[in-house]
Protein backbone atom coordinates (compact mmCIF):
# COMPACT_ATOMS: atom_id res chain seq x y z
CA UNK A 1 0.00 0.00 0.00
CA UNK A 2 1.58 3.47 -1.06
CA UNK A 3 2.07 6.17 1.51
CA UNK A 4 -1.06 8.30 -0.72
CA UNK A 5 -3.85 5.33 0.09
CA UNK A 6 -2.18 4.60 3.93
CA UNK A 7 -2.95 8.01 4.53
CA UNK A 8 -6.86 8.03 2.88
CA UNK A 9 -7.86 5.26 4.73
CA UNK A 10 -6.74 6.22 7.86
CA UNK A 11 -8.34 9.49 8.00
CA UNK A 12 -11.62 8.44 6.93
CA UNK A 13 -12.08 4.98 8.70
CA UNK A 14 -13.63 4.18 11.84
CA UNK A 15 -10.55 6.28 13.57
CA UNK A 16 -11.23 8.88 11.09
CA UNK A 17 -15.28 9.36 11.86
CA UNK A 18 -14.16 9.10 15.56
CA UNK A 19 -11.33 11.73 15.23
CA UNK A 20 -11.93 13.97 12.11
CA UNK A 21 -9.07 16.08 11.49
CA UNK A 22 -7.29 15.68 14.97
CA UNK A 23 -6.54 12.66 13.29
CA UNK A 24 -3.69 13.49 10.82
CA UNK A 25 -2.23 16.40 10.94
CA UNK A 26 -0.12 16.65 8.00
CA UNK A 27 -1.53 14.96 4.76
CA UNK A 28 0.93 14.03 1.26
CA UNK A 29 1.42 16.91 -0.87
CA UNK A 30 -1.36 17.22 -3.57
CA UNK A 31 -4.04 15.22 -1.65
CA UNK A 32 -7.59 16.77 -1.61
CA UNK A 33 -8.47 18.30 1.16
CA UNK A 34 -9.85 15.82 3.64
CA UNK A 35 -13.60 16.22 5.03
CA UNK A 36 -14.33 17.86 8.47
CA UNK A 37 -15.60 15.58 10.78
CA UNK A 38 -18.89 17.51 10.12
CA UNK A 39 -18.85 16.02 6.11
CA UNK A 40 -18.15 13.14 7.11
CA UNK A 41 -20.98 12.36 9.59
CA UNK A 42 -23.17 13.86 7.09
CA UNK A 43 -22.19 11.68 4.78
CA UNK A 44 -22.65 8.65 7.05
CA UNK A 45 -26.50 9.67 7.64
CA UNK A 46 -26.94 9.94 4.46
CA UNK A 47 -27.52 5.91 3.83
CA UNK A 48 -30.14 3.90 5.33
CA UNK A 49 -28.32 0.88 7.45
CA UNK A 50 -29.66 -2.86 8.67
CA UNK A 51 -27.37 -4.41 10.81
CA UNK A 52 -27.03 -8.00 9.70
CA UNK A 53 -25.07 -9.09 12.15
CA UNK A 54 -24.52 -7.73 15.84
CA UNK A 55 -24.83 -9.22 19.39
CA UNK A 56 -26.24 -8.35 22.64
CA UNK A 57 -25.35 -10.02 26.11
CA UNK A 58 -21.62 -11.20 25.06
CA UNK A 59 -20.39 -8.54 27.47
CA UNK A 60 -21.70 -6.59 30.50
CA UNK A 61 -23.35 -4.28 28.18
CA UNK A 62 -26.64 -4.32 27.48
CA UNK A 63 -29.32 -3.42 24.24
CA UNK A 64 -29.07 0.28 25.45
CA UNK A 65 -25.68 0.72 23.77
CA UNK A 66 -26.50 -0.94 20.65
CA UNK A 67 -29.17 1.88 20.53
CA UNK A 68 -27.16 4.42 21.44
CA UNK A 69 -24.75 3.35 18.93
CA UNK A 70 -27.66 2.89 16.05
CA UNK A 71 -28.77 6.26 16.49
CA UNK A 72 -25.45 7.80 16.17
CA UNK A 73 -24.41 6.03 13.23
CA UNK A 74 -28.09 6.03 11.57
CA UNK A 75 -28.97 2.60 11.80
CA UNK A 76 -32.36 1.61 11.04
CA UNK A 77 -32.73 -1.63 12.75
CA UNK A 78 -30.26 -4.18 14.03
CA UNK A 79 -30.34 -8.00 13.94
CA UNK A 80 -29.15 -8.85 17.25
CA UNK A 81 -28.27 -12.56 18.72
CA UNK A 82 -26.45 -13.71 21.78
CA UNK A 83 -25.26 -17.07 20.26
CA UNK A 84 -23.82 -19.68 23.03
CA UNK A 85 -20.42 -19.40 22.44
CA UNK A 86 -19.10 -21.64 25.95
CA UNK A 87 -19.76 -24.72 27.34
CA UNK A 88 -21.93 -27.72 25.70
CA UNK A 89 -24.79 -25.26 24.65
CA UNK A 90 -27.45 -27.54 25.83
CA UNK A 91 -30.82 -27.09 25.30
CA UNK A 92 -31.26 -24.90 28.28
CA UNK A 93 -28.34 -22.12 27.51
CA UNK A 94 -29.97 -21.63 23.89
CA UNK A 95 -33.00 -21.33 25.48
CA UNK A 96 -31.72 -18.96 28.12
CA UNK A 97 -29.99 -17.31 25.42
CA UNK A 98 -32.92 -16.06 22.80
CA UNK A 99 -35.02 -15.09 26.32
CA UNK A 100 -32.43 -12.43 26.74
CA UNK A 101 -32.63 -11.69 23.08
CA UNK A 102 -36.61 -11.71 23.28
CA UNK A 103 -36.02 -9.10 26.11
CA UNK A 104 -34.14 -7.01 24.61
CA UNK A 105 -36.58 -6.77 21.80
CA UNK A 106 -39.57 -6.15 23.61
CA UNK A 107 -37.14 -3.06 25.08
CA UNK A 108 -36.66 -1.79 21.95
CA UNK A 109 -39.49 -3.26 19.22
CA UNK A 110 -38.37 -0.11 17.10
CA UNK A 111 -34.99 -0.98 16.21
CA UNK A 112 -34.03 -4.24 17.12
CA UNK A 113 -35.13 -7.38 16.29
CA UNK A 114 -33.40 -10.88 17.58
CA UNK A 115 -31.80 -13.84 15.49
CA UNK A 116 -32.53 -17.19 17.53
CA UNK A 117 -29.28 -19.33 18.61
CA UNK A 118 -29.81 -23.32 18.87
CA UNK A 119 -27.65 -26.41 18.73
CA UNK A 120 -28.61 -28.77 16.10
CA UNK A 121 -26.91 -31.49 18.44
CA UNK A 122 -30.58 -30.99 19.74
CA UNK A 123 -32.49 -31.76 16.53
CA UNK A 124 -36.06 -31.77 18.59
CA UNK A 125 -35.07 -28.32 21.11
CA UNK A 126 -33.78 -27.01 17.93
CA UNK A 127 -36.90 -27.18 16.36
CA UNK A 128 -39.39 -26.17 18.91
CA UNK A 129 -36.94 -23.29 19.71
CA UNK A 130 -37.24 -22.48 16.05
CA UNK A 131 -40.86 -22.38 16.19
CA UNK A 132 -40.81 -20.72 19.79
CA UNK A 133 -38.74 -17.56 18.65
CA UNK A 134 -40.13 -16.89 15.27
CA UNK A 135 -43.56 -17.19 16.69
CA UNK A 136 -42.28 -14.35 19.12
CA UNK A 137 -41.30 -11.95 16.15
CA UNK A 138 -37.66 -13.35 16.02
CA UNK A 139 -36.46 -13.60 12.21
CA UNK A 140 -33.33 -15.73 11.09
CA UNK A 141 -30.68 -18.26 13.16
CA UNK A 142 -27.02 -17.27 14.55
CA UNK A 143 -25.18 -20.21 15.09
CA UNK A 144 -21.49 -20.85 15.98
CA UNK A 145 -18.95 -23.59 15.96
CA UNK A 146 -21.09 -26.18 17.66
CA UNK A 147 -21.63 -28.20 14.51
CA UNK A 148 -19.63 -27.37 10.90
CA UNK A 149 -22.88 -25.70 8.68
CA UNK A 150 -22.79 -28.87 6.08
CA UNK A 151 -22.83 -31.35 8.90
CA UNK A 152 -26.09 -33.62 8.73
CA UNK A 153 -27.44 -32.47 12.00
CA UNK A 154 -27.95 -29.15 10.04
CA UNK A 155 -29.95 -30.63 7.67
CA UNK A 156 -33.11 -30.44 9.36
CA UNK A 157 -32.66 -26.95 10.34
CA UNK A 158 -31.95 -25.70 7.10
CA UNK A 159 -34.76 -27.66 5.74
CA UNK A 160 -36.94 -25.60 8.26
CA UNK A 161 -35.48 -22.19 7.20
CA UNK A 162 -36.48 -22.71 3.50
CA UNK A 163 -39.39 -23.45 4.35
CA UNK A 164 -39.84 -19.83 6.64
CA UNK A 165 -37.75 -18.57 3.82
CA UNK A 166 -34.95 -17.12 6.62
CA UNK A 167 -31.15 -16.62 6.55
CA UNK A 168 -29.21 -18.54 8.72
CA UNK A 169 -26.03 -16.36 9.64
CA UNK A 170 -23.03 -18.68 10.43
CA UNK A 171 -19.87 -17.76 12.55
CA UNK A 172 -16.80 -18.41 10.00
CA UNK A 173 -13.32 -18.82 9.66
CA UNK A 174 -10.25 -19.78 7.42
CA UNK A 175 -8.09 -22.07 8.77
CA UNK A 176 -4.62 -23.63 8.64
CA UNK A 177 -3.38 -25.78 5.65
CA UNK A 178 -5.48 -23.35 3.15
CA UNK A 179 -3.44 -21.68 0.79
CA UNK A 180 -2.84 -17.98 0.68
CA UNK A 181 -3.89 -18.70 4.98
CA UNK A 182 -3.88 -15.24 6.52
CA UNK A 183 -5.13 -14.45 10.18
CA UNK A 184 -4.46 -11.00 11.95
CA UNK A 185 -4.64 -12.60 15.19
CA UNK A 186 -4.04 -15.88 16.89
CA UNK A 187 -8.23 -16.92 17.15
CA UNK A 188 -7.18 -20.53 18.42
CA UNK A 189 -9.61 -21.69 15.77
CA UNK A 190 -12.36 -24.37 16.90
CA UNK A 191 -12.10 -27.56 14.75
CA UNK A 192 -15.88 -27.40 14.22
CA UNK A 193 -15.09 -24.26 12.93
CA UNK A 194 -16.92 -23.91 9.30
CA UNK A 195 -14.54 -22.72 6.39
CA UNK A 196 -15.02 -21.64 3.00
CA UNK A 197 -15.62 -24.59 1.59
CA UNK A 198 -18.42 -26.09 4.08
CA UNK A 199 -20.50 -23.23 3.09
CA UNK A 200 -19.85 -24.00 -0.47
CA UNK A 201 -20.43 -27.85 0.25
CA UNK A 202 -23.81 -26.77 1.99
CA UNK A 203 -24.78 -24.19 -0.72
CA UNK A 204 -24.90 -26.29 -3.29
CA UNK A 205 -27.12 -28.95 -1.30
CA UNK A 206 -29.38 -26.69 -0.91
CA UNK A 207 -29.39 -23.82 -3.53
CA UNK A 208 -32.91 -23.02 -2.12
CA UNK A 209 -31.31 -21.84 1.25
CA UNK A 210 -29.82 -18.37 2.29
CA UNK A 211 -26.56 -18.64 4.14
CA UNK A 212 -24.43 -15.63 5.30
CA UNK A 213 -20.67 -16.13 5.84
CA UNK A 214 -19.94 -14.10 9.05
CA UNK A 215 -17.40 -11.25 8.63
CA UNK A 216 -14.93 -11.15 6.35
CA UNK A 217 -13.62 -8.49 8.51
CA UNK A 218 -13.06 -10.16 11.36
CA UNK A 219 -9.28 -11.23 10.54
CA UNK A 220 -9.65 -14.26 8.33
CA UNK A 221 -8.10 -14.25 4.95
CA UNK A 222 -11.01 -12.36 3.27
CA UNK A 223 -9.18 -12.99 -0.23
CA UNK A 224 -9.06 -16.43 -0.41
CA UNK A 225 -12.94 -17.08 1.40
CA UNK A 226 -14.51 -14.75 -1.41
CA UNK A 227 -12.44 -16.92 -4.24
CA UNK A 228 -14.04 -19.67 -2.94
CA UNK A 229 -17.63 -18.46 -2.17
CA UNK A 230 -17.49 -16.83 -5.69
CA UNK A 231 -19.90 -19.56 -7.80
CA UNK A 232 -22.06 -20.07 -4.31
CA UNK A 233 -24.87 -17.62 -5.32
CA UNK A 234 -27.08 -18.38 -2.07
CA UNK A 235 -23.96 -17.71 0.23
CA UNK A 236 -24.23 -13.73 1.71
CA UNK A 237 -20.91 -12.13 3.47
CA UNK A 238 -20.77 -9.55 5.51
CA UNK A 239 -18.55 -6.78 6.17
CA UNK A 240 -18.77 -6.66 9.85
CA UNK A 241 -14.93 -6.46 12.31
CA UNK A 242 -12.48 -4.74 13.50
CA UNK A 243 -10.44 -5.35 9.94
CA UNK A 244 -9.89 -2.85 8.02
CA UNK A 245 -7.74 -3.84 5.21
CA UNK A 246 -7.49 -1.86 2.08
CA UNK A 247 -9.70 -2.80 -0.58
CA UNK A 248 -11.72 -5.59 1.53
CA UNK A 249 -14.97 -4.46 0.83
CA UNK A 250 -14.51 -3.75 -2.82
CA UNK A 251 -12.84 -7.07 -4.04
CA UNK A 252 -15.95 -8.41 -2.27
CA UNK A 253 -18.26 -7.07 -4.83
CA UNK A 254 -15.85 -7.85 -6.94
CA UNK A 255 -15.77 -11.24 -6.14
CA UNK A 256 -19.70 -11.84 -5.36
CA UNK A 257 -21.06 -8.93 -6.80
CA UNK A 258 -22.93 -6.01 -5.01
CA UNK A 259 -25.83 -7.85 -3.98
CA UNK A 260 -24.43 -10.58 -2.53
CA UNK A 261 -22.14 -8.45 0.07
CA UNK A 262 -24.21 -7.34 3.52
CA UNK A 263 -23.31 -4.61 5.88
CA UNK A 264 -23.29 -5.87 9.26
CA UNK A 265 -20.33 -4.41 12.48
CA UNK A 266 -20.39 -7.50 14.74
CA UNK A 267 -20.08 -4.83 17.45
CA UNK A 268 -17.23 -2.82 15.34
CA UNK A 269 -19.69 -0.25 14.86
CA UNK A 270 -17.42 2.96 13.53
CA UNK A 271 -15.05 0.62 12.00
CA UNK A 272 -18.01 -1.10 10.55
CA UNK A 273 -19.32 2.23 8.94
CA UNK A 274 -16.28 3.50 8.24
CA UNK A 275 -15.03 0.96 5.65
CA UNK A 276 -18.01 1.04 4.12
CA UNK A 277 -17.78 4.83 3.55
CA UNK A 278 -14.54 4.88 2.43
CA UNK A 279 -14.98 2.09 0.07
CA UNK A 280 -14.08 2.74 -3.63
CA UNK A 281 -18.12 1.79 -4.92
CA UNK A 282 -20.54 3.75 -6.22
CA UNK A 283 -23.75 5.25 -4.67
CA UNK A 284 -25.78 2.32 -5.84
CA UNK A 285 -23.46 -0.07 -4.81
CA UNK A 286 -22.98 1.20 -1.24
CA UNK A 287 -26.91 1.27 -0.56
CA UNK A 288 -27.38 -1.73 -1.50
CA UNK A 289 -24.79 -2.78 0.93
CA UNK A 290 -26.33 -0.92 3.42
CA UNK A 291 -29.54 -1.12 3.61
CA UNK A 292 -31.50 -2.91 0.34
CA UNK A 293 -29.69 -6.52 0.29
CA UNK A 294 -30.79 -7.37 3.57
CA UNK A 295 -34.07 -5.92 3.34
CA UNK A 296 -34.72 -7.83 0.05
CA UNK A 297 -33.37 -10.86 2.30
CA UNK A 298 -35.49 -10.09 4.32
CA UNK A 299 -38.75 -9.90 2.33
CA UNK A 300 -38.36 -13.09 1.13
CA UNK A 301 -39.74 -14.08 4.64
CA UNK A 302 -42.38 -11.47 4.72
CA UNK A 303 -40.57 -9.21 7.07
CA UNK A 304 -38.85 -6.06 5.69
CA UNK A 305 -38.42 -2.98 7.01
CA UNK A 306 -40.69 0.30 5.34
């Protein structure tokens, strides 16, 4: 990356919204004049946003910040989950887990709404949890590294999400042994971790299903996982984490294409916004990102937002 782009992407990514122009002082000779922090928020509010992907209850905060946060940054709604992400996730902490998320909603019916979390150990909980939670409003599944997403046990749950026509949003990773392997930090990856190519394996099973490939900018090797996901037209990835590479978000659509790339922050919420501003798309390109995907996603189901 040449000094010129180090110093673009700096000033206007999460650090930059935070910081404006106490942010860099001194900018390369010939360089446009950067925005005040004053631009740059009004730029930010000037796109609709769904969060696709952001969490409640993983910390000691609780659904008031993610509200705060969402009417800072102008997001319309947020898809919020608290998936189990210790322990044997029985029955009873996915249970435990979407009443907290049910909560939470009923707090705030206005701009969040809750992803259910199961085990599909638990084929029969899984279920009736499935049917529980969507009967309560919930839309859409958040799921971890229990079970790998083309494991048989998912089969049955899948099956049930065509048939409510929902996304089922799956934590992802790369992993060692896959060329071009790049991590930013040491994640001590799971072994029932799912990769690129589960989702691919599981995609093509069922080409009727909607899968979303959890965020590319959370530190895996965002290259190589949109190679792969490239001919896997029912696989979704989102932006959301703390990564904010150069040119992530754009070889995404070039990869998938613009409709098949969500906005989500995974609780990176200026970083989140911030790539996505500073992204090298156009205006059509970056609402669809964030805002019209999703809510297209979402309509399938017979939920969207006006």
């Amino acid at each position: 990356m040449n000094r010129r782009n180090f110093v673009r992407n700096m000033a206007t990514s999460a650090s930059g919204i935070i910081l404006g122009s106490s942010l860099l002082q001194e900018t390369a000779a010939g360089m446009a004049p950067r925005p005040t922090p004053a631009d740059r928020m009004k730029e930010v509010f000037s796109y609709r946003k769904l969060d696709a992907h952001v969490h409640v209850g993983l910390t000691n905060d609780g659904p008031e910040l993610n509200v705060d946060y969402a009417e800072r940054l102008g997001i319309d709604r947020m898809f919020i989950s608290k998936p189990v992400t210790r322990g044997p996730a029985a029955p009873e902490d996915f249970r435990a887990a979407n009443d907290f998320i049910l909560k939470c909603m009923k707090r705030f019916p206005e701009r969040l709404t809750g992803m259910l979390t199961l085990n599909p150990t638990y084929k029969r909980e899984s279920l009736e949890e499935i049917k529980r939670c969507t009967g309560e409003g919930m839309w859409g599944v958040k799921v971890y590294y229990q079970v790998k997403i083309n494991d048989p046990l998912f089969y049955p749950i899948i099956e049930k999400l065509i048939d409510l026509k929902m996304i089922i949003l799956m934590h992802a990773e790369t992993t060692l042994g896959i060329a071009g392997y790049r991590m930013k930090y040491d994640q001590k990856i799971k072994p029932q971790s799912s990769i690129p190519e589960n989702f691919v394996d599981i995609a093509a099973r069922y080409p009727e299903a909607m899968f979303q490939f959890a965020h590319i900018g959370g530190g895996p090797d965002w290259e190589y996982a949109c190679k792969a996901l490239r001919n896997s037209p029912n696989v979704y990835v989102d932006v959301s984490g703390s990564n904010n590479e150069n040119n992530m978000v754009e070889f995404a659509v070039e990869c998938l294409g613009a409709d098949r790339v969500l906005y989500g922050s995974d609780n990176m919420y200026y970083q989140s916004v911030g790539k996505m501003i500073d992204a090298r798309l156009t205006e059509e390109q970056k609402r669809k990102i964030f805002f019209d995907n999703y809510n297209n996603i979402l309509k399938k189901g017979g939920y969207h937002v006006d």
